[in-house]
C-alpha atoms as a PDB file:
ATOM      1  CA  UNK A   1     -61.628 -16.456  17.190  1.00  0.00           C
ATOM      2  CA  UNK A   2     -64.903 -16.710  14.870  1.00  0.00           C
ATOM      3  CA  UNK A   3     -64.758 -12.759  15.502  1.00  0.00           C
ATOM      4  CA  UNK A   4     -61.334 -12.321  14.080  1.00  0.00           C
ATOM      5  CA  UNK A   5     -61.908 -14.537  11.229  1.00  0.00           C
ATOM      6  CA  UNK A   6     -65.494 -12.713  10.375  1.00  0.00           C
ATOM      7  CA  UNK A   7     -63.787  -9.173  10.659  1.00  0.00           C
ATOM      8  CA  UNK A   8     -60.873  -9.955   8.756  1.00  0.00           C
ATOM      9  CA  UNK A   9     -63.440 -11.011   5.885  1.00  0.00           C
ATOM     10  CA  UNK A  10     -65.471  -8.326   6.073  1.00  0.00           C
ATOM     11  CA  UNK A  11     -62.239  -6.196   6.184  1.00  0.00           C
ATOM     12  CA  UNK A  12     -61.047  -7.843   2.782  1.00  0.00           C
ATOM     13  CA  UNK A  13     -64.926  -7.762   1.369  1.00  0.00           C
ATOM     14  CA  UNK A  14     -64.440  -3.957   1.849  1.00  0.00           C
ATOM     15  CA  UNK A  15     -61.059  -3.648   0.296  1.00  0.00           C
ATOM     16  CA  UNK A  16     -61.957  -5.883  -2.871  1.00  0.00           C
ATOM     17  CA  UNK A  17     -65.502  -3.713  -2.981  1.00  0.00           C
ATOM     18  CA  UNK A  18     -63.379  -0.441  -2.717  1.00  0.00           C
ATOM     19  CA  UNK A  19     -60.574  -1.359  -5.436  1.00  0.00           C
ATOM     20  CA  UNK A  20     -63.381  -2.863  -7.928  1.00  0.00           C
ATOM     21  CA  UNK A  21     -64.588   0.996  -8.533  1.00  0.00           C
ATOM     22  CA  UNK A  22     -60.845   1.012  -9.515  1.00  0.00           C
ATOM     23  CA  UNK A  23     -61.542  -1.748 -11.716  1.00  0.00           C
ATOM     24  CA  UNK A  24     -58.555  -3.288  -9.690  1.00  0.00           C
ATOM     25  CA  UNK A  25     -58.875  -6.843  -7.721  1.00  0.00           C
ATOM     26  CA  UNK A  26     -56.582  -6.992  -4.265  1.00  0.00           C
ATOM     27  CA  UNK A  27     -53.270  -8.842  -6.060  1.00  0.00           C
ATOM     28  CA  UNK A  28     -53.684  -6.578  -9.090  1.00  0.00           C
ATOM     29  CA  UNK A  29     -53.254  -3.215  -6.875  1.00  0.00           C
ATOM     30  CA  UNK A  30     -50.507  -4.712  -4.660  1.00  0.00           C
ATOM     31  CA  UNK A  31     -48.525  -5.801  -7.944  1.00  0.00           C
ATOM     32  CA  UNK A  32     -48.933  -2.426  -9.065  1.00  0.00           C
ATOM     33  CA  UNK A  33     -47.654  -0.686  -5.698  1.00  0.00           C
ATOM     34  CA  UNK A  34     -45.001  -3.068  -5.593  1.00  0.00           C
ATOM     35  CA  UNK A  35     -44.186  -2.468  -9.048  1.00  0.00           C
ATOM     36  CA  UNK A  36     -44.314   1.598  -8.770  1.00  0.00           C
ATOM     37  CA  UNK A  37     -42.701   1.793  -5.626  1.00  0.00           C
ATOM     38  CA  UNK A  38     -39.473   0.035  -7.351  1.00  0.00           C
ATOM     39  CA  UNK A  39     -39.226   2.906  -9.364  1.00  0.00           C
ATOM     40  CA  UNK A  40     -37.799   0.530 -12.079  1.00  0.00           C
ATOM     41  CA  UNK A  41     -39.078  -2.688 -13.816  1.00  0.00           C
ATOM     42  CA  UNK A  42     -38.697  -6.346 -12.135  1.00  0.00           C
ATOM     43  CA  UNK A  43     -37.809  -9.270 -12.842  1.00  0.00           C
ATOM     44  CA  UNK A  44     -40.868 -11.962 -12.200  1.00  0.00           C
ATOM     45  CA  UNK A  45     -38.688 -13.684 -10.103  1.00  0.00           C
ATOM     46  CA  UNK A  46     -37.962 -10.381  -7.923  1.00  0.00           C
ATOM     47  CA  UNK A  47     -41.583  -9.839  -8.350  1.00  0.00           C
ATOM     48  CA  UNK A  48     -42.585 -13.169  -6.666  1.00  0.00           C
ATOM     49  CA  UNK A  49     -40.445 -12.389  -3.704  1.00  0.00           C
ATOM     50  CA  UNK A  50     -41.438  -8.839  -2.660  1.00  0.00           C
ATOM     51  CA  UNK A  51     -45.049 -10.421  -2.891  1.00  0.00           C
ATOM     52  CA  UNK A  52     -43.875 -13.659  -1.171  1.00  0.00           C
ATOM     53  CA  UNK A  53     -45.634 -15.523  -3.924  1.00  0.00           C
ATOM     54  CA  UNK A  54     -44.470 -18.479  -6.029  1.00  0.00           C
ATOM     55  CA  UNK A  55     -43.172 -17.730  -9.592  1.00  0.00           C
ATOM     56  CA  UNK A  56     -46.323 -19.284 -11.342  1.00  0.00           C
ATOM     57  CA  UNK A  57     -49.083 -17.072  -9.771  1.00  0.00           C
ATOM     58  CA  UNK A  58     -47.003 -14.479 -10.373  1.00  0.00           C
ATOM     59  CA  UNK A  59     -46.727 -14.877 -14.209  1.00  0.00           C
ATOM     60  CA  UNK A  60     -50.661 -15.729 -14.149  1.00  0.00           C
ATOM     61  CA  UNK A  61     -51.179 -12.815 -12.393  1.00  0.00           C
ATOM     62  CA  UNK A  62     -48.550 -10.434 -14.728  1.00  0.00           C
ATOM     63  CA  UNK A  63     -50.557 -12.289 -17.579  1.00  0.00           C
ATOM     64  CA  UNK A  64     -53.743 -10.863 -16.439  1.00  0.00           C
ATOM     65  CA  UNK A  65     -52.267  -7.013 -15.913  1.00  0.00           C
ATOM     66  CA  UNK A  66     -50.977  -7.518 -19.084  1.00  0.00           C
ATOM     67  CA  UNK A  67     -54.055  -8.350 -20.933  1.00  0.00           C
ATOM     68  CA  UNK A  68     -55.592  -5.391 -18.908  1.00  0.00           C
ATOM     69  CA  UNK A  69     -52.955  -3.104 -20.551  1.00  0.00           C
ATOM     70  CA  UNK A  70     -51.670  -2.178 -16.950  1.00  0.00           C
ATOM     71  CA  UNK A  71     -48.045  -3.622 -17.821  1.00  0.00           C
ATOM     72  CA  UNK A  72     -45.562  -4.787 -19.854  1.00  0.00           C
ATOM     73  CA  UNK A  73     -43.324  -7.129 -20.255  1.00  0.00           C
ATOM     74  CA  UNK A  74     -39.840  -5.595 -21.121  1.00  0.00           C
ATOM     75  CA  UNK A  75     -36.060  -7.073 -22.407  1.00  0.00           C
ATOM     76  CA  UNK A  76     -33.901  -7.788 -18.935  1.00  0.00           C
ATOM     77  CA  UNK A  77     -30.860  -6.007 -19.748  1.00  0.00           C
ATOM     78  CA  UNK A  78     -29.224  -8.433 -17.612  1.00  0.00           C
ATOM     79  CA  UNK A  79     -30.012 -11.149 -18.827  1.00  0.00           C
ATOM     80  CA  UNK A  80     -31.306 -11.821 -22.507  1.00  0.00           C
ATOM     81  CA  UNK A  81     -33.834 -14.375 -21.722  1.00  0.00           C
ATOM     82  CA  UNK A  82     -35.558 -12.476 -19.269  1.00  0.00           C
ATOM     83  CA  UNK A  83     -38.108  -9.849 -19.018  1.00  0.00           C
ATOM     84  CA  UNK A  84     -39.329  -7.682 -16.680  1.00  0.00           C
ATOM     85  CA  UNK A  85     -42.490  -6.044 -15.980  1.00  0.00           C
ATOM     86  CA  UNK A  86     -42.907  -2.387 -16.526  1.00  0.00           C
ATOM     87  CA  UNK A  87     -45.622  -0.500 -15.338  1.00  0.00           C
ATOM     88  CA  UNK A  88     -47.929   1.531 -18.114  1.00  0.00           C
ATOM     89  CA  UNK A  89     -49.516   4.859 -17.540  1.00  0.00           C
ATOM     90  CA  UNK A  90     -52.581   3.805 -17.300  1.00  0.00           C
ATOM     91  CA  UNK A  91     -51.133   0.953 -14.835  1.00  0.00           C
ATOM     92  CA  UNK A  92     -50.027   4.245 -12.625  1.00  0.00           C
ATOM     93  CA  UNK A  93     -53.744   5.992 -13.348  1.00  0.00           C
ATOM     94  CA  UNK A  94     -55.282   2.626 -11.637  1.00  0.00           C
ATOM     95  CA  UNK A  95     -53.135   1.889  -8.824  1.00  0.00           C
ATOM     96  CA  UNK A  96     -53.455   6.167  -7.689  1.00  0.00           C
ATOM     97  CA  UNK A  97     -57.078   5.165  -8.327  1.00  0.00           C
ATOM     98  CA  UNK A  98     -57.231   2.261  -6.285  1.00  0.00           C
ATOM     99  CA  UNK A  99     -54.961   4.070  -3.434  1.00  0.00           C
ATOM    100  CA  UNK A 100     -58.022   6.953  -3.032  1.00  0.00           C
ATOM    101  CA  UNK A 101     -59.889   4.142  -2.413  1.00  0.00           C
ATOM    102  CA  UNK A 102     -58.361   1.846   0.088  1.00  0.00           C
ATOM    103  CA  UNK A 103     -57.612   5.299   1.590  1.00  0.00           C
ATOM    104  CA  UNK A 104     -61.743   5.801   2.033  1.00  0.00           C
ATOM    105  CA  UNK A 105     -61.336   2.233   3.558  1.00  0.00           C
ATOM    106  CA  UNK A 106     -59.315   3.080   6.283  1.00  0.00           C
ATOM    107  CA  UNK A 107     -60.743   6.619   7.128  1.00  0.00           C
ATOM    108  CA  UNK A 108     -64.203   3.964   7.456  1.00  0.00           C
ATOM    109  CA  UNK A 109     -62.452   1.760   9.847  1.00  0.00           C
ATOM    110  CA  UNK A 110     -61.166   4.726  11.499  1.00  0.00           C
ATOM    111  CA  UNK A 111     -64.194   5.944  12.363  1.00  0.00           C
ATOM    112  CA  UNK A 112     -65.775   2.192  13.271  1.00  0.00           C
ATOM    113  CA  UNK A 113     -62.525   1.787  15.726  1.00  0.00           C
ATOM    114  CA  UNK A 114     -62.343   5.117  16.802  1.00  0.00           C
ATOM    115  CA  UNK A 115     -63.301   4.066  20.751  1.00  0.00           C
ATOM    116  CA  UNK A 116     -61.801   0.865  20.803  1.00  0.00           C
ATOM    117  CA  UNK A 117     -58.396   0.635  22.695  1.00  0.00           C
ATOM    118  CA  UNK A 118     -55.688   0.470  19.531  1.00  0.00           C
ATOM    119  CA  UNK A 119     -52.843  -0.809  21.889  1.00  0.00           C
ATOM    120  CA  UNK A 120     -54.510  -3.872  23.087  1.00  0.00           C
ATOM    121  CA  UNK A 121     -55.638  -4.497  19.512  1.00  0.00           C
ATOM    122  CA  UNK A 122     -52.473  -4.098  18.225  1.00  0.00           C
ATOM    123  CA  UNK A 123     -51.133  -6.428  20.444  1.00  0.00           C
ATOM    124  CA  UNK A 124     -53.659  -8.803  20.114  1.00  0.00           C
ATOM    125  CA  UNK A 125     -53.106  -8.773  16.537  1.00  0.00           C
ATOM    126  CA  UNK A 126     -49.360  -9.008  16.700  1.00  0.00           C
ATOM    127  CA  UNK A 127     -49.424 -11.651  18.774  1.00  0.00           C
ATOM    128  CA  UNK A 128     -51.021 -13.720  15.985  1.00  0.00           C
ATOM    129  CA  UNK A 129     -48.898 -13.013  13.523  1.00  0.00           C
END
């Protein structure tokens, strides 16, 4: 079990190394995706959810893309009080950016698990889940 654990770090030190030349952290490039794959702007509170994430990281975290000019908070036509967050251009720019490079991530741990049996590692890691 210390094996999993010290993998799955070094798996995540790799990922946060990879989307820093991105300037991106991890929950900055996942908003992002999440964000661009809606195709439209979201709610916090629809935010929170597709991350599975309470409603107060989420505004600290839309605070800090935000500030980083990544998005924007926009008028919920739906309701009046609300607001959304809208993806900028350069918000698009960094999450493509940080995509090439979680991409070079997983061609790496291709290459590391190339002669391991996948099945029985899938499993294994299903099992846990």
């Amino acid at each position: 079990m210390r094996t999993l654990v010290s993998a799955s770090h070094a798996v995540e030190d790799r990922w946060e190394t990879a989307l820093a030349h991105a300037q991106l952290s991890g929950p900055k490039f996942i908003a992002l995706t999440v964000l661009i794959e809606a195709g439209e702007p979201l709610s916090l509170g629809d935010l929170a959810a597709r991350l599975t994430c309470v409603r107060s990281n989420i505004t600290q975290l839309v605070d800090r893309l935000e500030a980083d000019r990544l998005v924007r908070r926009v008028e919920d036509p739906t309701d009046r009080r609300g607001k959304r967050a809208e993806v900028t251009a350069l918000g698009v720019q960094r999450q493509a950016a940080g995509e090439r490079q979680v991409q070079k991530v997983l061609k790496e741990l291709d290459k590391i698990l190339a002669g391991c049996d996948r099945q029985a590692m899938e499993r294994m890691l299903t099992a846990l889940l």
